[in-house]
PDB file of N, CA and C in Angstrom:
ATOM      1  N   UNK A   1     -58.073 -51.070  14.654  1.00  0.00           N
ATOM      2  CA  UNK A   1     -57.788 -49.663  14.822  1.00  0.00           C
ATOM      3  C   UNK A   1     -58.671 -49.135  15.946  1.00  0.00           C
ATOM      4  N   UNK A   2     -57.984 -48.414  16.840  1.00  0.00           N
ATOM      5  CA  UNK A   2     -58.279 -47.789  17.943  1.00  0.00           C
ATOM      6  C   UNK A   2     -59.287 -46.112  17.900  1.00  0.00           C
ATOM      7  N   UNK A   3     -60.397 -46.207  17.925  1.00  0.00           N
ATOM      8  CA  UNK A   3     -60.367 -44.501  17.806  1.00  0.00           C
ATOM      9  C   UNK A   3     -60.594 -43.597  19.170  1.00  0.00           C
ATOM     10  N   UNK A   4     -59.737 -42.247  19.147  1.00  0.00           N
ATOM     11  CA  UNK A   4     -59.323 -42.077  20.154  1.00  0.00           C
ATOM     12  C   UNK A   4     -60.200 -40.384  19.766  1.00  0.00           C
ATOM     13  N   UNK A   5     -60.821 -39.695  21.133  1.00  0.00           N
ATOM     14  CA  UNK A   5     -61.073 -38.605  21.092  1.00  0.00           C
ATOM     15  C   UNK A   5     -59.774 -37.481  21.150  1.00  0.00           C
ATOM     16  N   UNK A   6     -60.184 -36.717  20.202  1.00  0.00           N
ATOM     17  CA  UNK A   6     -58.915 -35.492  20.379  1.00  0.00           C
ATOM     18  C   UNK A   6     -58.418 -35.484  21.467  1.00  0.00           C
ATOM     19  N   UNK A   7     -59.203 -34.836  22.610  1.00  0.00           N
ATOM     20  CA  UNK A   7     -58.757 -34.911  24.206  1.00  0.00           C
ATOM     21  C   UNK A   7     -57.961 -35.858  24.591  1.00  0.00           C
ATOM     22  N   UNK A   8     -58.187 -36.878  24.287  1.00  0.00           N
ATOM     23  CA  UNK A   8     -57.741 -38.209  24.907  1.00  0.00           C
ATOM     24  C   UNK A   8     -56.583 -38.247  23.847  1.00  0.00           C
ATOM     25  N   UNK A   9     -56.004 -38.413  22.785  1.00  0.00           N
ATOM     26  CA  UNK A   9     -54.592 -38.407  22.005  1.00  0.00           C
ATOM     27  C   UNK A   9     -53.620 -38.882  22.698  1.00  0.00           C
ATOM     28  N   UNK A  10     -53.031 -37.537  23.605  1.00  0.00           N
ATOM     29  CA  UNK A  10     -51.545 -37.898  24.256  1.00  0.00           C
ATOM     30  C   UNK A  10     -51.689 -38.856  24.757  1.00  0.00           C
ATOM     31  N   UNK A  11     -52.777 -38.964  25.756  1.00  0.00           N
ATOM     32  CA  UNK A  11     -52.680 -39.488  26.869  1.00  0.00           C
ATOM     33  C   UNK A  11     -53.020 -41.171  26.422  1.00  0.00           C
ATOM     34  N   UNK A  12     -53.519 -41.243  25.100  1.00  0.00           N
ATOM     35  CA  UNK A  12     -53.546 -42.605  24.429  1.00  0.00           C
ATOM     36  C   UNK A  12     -52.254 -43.505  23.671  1.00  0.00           C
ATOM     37  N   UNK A  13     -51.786 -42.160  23.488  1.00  0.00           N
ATOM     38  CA  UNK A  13     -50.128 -42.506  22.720  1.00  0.00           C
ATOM     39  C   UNK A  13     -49.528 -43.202  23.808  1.00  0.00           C
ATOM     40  N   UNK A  14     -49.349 -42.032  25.115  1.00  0.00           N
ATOM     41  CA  UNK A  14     -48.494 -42.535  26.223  1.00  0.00           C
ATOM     42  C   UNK A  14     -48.723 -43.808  26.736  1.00  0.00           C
ATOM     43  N   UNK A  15     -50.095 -44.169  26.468  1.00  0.00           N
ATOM     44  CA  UNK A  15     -50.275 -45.687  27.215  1.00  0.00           C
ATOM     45  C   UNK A  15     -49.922 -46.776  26.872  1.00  0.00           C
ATOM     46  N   UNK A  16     -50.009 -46.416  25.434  1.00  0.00           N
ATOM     47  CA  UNK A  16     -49.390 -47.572  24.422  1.00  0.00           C
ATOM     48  C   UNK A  16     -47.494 -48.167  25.038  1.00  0.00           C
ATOM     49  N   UNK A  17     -47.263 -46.821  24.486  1.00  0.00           N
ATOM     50  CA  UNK A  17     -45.671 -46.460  24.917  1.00  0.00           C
ATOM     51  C   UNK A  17     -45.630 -47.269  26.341  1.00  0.00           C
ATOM     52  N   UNK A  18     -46.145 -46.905  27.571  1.00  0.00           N
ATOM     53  CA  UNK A  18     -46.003 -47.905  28.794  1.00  0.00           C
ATOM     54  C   UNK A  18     -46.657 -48.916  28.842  1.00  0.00           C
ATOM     55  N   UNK A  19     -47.265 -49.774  27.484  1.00  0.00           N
ATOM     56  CA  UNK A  19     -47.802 -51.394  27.538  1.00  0.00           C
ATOM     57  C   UNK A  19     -46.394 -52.067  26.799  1.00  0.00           C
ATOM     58  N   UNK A  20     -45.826 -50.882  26.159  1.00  0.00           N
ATOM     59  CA  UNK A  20     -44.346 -51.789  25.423  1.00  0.00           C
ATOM     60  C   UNK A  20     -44.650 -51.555  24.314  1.00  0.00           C
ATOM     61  N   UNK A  21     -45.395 -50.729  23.843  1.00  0.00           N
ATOM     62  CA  UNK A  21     -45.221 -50.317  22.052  1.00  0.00           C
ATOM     63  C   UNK A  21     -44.382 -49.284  22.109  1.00  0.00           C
ATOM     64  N   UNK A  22     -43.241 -49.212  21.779  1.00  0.00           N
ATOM     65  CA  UNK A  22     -42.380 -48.357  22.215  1.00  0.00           C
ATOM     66  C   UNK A  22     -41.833 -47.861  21.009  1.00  0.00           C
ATOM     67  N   UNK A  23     -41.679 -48.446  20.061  1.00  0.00           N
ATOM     68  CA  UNK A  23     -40.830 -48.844  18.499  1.00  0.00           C
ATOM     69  C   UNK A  23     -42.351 -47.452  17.251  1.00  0.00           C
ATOM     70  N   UNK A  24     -42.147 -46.373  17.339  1.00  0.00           N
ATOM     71  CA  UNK A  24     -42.323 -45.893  16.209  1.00  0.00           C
ATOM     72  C   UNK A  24     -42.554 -46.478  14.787  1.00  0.00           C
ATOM     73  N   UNK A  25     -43.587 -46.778  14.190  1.00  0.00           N
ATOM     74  CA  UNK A  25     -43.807 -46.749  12.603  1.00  0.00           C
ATOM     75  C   UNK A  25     -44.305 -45.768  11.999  1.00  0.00           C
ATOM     76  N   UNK A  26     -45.260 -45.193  12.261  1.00  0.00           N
ATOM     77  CA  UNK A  26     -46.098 -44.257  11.247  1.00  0.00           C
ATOM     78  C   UNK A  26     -47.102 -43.443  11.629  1.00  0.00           C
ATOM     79  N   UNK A  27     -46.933 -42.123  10.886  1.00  0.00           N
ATOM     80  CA  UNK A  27     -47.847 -41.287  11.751  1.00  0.00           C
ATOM     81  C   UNK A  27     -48.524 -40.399   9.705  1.00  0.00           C
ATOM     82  N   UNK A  28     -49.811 -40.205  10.215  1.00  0.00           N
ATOM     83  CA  UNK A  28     -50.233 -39.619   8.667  1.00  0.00           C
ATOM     84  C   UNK A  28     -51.881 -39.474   8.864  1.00  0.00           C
ATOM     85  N   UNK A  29     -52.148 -38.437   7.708  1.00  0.00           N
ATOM     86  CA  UNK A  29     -53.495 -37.762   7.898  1.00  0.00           C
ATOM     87  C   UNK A  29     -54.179 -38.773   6.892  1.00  0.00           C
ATOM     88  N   UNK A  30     -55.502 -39.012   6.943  1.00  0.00           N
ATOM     89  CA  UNK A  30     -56.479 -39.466   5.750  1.00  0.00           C
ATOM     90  C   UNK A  30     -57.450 -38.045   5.753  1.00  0.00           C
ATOM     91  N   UNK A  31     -57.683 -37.939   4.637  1.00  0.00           N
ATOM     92  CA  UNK A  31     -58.970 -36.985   4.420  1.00  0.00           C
ATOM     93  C   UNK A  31     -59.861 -38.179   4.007  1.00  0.00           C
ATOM     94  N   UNK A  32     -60.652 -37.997   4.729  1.00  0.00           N
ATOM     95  CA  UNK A  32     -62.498 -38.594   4.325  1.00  0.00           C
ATOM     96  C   UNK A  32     -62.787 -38.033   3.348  1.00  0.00           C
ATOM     97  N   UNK A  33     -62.599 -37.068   2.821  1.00  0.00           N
ATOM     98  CA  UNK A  33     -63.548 -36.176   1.820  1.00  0.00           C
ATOM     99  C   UNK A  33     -64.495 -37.155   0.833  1.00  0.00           C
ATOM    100  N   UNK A  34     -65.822 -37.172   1.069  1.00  0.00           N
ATOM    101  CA  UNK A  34     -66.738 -37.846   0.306  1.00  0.00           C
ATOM    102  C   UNK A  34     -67.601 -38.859   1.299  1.00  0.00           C
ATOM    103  N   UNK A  35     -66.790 -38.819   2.404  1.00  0.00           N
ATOM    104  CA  UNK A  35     -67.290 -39.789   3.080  1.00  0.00           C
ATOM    105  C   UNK A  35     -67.744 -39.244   4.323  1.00  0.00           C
ATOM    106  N   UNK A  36     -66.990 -38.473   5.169  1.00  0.00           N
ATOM    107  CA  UNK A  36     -66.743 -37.760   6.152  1.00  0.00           C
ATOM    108  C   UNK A  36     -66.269 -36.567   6.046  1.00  0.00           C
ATOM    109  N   UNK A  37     -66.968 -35.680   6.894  1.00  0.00           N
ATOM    110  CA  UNK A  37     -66.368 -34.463   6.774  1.00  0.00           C
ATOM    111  C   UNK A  37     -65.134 -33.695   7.945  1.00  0.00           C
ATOM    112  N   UNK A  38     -64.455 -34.602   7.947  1.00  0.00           N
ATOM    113  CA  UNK A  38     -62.860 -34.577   8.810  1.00  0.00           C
ATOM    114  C   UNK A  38     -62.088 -35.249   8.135  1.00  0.00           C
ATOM    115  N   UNK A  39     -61.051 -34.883   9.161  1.00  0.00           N
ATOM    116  CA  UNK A  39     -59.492 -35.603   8.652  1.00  0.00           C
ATOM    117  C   UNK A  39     -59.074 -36.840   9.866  1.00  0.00           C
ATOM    118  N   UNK A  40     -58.431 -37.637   9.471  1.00  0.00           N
ATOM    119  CA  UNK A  40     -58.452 -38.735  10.610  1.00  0.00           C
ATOM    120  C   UNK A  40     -56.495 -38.680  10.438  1.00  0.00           C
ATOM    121  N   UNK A  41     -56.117 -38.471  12.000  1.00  0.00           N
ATOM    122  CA  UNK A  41     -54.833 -38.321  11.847  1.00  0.00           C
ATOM    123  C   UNK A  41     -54.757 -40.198  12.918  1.00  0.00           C
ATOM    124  N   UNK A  42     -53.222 -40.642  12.154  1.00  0.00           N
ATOM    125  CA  UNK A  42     -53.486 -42.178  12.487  1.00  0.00           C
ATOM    126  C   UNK A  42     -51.873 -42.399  12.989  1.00  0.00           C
ATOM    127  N   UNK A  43     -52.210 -43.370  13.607  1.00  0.00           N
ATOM    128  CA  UNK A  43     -50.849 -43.928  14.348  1.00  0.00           C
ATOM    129  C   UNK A  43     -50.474 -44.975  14.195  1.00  0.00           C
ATOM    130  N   UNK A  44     -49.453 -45.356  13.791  1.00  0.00           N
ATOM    131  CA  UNK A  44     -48.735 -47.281  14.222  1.00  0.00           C
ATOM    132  C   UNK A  44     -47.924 -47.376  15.055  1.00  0.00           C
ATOM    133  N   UNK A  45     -47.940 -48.327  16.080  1.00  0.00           N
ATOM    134  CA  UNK A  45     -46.901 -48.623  16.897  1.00  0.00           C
ATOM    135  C   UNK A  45     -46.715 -49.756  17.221  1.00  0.00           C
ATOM    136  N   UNK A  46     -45.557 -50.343  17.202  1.00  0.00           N
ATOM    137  CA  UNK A  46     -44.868 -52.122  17.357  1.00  0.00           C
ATOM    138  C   UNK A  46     -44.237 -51.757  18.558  1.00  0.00           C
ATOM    139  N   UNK A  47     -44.248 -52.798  19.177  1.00  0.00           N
ATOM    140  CA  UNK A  47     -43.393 -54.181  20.516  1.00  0.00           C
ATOM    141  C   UNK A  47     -42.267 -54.813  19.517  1.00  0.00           C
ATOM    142  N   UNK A  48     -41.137 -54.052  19.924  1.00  0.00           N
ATOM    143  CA  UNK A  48     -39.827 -55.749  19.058  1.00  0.00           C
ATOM    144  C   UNK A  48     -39.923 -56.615  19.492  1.00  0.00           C
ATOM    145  N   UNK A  49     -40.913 -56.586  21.076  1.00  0.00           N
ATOM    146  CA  UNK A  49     -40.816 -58.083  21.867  1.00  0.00           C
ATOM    147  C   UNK A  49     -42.314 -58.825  21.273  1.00  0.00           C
ATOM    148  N   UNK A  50     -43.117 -58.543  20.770  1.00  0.00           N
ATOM    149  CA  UNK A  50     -44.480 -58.916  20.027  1.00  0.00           C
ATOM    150  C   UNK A  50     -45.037 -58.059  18.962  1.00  0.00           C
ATOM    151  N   UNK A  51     -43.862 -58.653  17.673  1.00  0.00           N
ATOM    152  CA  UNK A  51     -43.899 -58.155  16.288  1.00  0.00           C
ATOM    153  C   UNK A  51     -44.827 -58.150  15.544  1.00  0.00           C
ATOM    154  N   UNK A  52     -45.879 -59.068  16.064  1.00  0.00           N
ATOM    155  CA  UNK A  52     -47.109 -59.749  15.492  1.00  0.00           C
ATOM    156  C   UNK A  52     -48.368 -58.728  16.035  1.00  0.00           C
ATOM    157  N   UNK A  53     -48.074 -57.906  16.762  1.00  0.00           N
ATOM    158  CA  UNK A  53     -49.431 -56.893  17.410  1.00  0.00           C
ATOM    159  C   UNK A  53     -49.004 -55.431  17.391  1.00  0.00           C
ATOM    160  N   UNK A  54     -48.747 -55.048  16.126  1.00  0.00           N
ATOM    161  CA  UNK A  54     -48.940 -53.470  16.250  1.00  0.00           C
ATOM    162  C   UNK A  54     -49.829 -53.109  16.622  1.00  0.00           C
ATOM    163  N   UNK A  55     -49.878 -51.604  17.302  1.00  0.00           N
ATOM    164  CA  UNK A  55     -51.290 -50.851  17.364  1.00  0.00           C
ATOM    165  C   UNK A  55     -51.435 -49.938  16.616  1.00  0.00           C
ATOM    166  N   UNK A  56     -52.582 -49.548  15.857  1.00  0.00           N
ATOM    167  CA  UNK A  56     -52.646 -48.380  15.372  1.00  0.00           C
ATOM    168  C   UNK A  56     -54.190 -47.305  16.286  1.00  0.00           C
ATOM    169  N   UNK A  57     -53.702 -46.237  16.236  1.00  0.00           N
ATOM    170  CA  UNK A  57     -55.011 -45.203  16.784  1.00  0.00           C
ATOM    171  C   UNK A  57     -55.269 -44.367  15.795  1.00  0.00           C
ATOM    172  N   UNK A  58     -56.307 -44.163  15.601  1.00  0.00           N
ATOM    173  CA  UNK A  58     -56.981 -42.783  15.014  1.00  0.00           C
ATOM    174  C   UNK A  58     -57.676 -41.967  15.304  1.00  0.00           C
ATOM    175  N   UNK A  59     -57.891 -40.279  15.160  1.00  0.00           N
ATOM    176  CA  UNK A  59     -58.194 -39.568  15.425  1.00  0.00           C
ATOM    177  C   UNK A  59     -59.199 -38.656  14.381  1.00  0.00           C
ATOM    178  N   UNK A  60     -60.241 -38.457  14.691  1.00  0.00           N
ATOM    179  CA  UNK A  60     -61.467 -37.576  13.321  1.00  0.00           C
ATOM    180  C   UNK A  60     -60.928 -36.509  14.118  1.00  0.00           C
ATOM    181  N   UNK A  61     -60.638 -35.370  13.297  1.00  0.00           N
ATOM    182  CA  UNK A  61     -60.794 -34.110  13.260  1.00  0.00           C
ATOM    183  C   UNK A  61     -61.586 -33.380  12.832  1.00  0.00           C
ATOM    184  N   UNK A  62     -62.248 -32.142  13.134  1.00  0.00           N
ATOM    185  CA  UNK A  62     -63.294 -31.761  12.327  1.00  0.00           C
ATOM    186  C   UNK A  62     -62.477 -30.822  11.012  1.00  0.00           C
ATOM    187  N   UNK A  63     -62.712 -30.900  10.134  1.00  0.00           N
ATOM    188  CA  UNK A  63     -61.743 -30.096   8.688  1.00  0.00           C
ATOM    189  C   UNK A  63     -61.749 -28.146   8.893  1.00  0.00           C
ATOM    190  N   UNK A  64     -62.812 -27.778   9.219  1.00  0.00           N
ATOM    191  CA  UNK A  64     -62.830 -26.752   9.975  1.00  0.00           C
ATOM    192  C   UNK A  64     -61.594 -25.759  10.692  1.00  0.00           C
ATOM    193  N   UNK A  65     -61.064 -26.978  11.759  1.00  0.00           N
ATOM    194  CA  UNK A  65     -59.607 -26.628  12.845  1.00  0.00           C
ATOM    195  C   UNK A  65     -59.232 -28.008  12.884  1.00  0.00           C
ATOM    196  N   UNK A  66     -58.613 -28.628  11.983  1.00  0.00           N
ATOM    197  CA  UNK A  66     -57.774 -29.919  12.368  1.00  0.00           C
ATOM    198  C   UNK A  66     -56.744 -29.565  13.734  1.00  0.00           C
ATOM    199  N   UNK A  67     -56.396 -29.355  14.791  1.00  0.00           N
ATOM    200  CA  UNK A  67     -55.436 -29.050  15.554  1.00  0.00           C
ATOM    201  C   UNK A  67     -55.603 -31.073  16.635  1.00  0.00           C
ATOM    202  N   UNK A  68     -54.330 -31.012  16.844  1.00  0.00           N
ATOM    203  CA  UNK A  68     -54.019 -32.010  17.584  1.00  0.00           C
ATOM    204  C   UNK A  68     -52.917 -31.877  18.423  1.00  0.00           C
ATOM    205  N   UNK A  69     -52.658 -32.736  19.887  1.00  0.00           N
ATOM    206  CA  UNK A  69     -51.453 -32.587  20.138  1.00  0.00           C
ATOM    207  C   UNK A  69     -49.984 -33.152  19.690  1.00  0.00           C
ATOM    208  N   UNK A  70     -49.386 -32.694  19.518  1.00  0.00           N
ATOM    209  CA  UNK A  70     -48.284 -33.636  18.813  1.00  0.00           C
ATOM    210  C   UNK A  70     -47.937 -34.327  19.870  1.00  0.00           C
ATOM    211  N   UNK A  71     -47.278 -35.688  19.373  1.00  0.00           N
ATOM    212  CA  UNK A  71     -46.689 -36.795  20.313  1.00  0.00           C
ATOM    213  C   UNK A  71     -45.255 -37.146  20.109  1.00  0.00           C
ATOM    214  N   UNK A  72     -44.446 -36.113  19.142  1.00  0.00           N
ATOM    215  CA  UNK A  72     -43.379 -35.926  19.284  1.00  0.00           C
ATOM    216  C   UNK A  72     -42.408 -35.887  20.159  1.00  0.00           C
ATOM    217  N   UNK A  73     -43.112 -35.886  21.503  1.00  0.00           N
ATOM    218  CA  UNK A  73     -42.336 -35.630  22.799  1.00  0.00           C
ATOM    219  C   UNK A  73     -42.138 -37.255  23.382  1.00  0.00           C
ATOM    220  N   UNK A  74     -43.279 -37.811  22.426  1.00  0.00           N
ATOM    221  CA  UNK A  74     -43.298 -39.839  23.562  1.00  0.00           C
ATOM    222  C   UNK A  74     -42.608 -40.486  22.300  1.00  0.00           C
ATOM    223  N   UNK A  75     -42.683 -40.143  21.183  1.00  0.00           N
ATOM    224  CA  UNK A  75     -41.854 -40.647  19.887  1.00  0.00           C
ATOM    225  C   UNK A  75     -41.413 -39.374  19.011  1.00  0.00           C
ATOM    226  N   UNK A  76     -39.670 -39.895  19.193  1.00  0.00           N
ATOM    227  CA  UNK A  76     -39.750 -38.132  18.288  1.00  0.00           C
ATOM    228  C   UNK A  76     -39.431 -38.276  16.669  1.00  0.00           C
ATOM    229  N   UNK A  77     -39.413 -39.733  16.717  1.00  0.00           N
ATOM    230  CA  UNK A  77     -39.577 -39.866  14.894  1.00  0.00           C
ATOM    231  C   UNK A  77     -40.784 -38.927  14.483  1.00  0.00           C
ATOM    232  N   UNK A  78     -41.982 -39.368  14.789  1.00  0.00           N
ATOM    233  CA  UNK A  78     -43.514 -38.699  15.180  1.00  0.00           C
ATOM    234  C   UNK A  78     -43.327 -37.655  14.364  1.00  0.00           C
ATOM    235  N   UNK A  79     -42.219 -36.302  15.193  1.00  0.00           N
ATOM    236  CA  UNK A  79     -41.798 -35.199  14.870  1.00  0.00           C
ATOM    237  C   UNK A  79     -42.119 -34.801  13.255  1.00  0.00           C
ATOM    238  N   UNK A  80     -41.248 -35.521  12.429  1.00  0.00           N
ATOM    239  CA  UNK A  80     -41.124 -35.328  11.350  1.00  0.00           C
ATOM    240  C   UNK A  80     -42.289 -35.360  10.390  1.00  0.00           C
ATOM    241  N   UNK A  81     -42.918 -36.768  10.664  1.00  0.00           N
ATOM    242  CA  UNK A  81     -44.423 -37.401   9.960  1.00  0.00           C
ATOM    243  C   UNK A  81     -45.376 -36.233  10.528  1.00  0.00           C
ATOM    244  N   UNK A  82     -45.188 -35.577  11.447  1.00  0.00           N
ATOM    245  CA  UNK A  82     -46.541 -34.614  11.643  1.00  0.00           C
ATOM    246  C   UNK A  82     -46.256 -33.017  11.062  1.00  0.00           C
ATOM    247  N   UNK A  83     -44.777 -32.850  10.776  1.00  0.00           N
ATOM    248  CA  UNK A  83     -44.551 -31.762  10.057  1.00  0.00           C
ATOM    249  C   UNK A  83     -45.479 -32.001   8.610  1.00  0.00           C
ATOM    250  N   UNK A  84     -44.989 -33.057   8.415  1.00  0.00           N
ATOM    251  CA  UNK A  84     -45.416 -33.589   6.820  1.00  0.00           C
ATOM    252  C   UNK A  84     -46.951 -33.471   6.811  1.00  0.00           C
ATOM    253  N   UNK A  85     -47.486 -34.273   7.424  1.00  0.00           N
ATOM    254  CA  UNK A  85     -48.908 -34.458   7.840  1.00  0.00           C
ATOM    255  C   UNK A  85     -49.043 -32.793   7.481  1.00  0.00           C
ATOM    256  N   UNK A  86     -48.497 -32.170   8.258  1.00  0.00           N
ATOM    257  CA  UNK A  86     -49.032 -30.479   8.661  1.00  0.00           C
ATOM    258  C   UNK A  86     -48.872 -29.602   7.183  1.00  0.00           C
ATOM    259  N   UNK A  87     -47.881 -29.733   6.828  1.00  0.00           N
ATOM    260  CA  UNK A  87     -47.858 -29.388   5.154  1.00  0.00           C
ATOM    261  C   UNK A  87     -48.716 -29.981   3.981  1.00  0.00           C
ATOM    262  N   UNK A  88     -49.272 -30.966   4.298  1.00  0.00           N
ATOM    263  CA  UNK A  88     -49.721 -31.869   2.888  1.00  0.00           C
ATOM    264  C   UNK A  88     -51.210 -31.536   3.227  1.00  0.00           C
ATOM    265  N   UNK A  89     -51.829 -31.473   4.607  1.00  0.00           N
ATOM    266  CA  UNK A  89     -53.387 -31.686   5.020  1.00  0.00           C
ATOM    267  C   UNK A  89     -53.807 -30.557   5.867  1.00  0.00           C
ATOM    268  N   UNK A  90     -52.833 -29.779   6.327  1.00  0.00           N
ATOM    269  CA  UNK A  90     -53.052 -28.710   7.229  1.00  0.00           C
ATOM    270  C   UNK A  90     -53.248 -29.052   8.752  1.00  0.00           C
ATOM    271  N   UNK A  91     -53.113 -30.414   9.165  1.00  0.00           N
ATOM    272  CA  UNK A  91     -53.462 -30.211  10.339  1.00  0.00           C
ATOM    273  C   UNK A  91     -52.833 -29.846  11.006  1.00  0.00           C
ATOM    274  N   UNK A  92     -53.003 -28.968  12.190  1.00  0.00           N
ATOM    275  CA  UNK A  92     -51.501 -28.737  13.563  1.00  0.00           C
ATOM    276  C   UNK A  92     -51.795 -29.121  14.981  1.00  0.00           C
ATOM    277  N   UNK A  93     -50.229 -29.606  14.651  1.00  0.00           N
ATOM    278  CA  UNK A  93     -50.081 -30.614  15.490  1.00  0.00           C
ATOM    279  C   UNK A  93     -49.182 -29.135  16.437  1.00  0.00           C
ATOM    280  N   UNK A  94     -50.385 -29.479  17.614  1.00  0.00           N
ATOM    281  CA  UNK A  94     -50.236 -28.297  18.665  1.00  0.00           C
ATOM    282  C   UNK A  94     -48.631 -28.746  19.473  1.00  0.00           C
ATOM    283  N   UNK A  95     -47.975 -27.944  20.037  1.00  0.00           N
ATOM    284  CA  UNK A  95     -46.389 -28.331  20.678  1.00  0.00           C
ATOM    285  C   UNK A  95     -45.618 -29.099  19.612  1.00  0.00           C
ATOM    286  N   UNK A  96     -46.052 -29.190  18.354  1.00  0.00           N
ATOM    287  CA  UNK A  96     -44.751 -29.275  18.019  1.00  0.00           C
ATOM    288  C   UNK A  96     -43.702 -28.558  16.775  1.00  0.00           C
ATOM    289  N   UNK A  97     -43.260 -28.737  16.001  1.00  0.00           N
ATOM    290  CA  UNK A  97     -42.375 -27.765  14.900  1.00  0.00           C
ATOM    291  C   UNK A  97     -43.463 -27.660  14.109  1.00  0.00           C
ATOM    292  N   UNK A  98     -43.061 -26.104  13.477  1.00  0.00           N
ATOM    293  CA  UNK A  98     -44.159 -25.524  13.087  1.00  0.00           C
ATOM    294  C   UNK A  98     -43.065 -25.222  11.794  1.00  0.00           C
ATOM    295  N   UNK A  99     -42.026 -25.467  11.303  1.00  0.00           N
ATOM    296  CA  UNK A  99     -41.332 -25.030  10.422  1.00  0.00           C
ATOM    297  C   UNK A  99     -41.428 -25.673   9.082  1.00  0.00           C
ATOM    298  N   UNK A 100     -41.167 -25.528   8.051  1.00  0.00           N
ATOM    299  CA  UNK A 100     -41.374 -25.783   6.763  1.00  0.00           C
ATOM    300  C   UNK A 100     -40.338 -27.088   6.648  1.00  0.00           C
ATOM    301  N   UNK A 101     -40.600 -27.902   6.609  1.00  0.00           N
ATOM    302  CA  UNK A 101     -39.621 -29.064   6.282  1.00  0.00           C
ATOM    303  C   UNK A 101     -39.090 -29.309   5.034  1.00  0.00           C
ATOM    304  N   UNK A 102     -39.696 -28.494   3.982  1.00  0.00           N
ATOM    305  CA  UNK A 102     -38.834 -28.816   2.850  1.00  0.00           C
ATOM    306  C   UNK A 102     -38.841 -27.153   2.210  1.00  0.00           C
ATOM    307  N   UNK A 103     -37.843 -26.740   1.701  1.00  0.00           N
ATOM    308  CA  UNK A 103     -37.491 -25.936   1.623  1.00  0.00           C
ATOM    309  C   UNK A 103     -36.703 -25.463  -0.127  1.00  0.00           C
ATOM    310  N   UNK A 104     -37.505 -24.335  -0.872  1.00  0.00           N
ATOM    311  CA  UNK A 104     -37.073 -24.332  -2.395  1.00  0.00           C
ATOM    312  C   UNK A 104     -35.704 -23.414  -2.290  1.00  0.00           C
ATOM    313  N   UNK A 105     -34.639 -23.213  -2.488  1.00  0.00           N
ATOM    314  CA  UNK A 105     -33.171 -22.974  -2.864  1.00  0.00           C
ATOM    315  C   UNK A 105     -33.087 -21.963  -3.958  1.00  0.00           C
TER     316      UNK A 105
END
């Protein structure tokens, strides 16, 4: 696992994306709580051409202002997992949907 400074995020996603991790798996918050006092927002990403080397990155947030950029724009599965992320842990994920993904009837 990769750890990546807030600042640095996009611009860590995107690189992946132009080494050929191109293929979306998983995007999701950990709370440290007990251990650390942040939230670590985390990434997976696979090569279909080298199935055997996902990458994953992570990010400490301070719990304070979790804000991040979303990477919804280089994977837009992303999109969804950081809505979720954003409802379950609070973090926001800056540029991207800010809307309630699940919704009571």
């Amino acid at each position: 696992m990769t750890e990546v400074a807030p600042e640095d995020w996009l611009d860590a996603v995107g690189a992946l994306q132009e080494e050929g991790f191109d293929f979306f798996d998983w995007l999701g918050c950990v709370d440290d709580i007990g251990r650390r006092d942040c939230l670590r927002v985390v990434l997976v990403v696979r090569s279909l051409s080298r199935q055997a080397e996902p990458r994953t990155l992570s990010c400490s947030l301070p719990r304070d202002d979790p804000r991040i950029d979303t990477v919804g724009g280089v994977f837009a599965g992303a999109a969804w997992r950081a809505r979720e992320a954003g409802e379950l842990v609070g973090v926001e994920f800056v540029g991207g949907e800010h809307r309630r993904g699940l919704r009571n009837n």
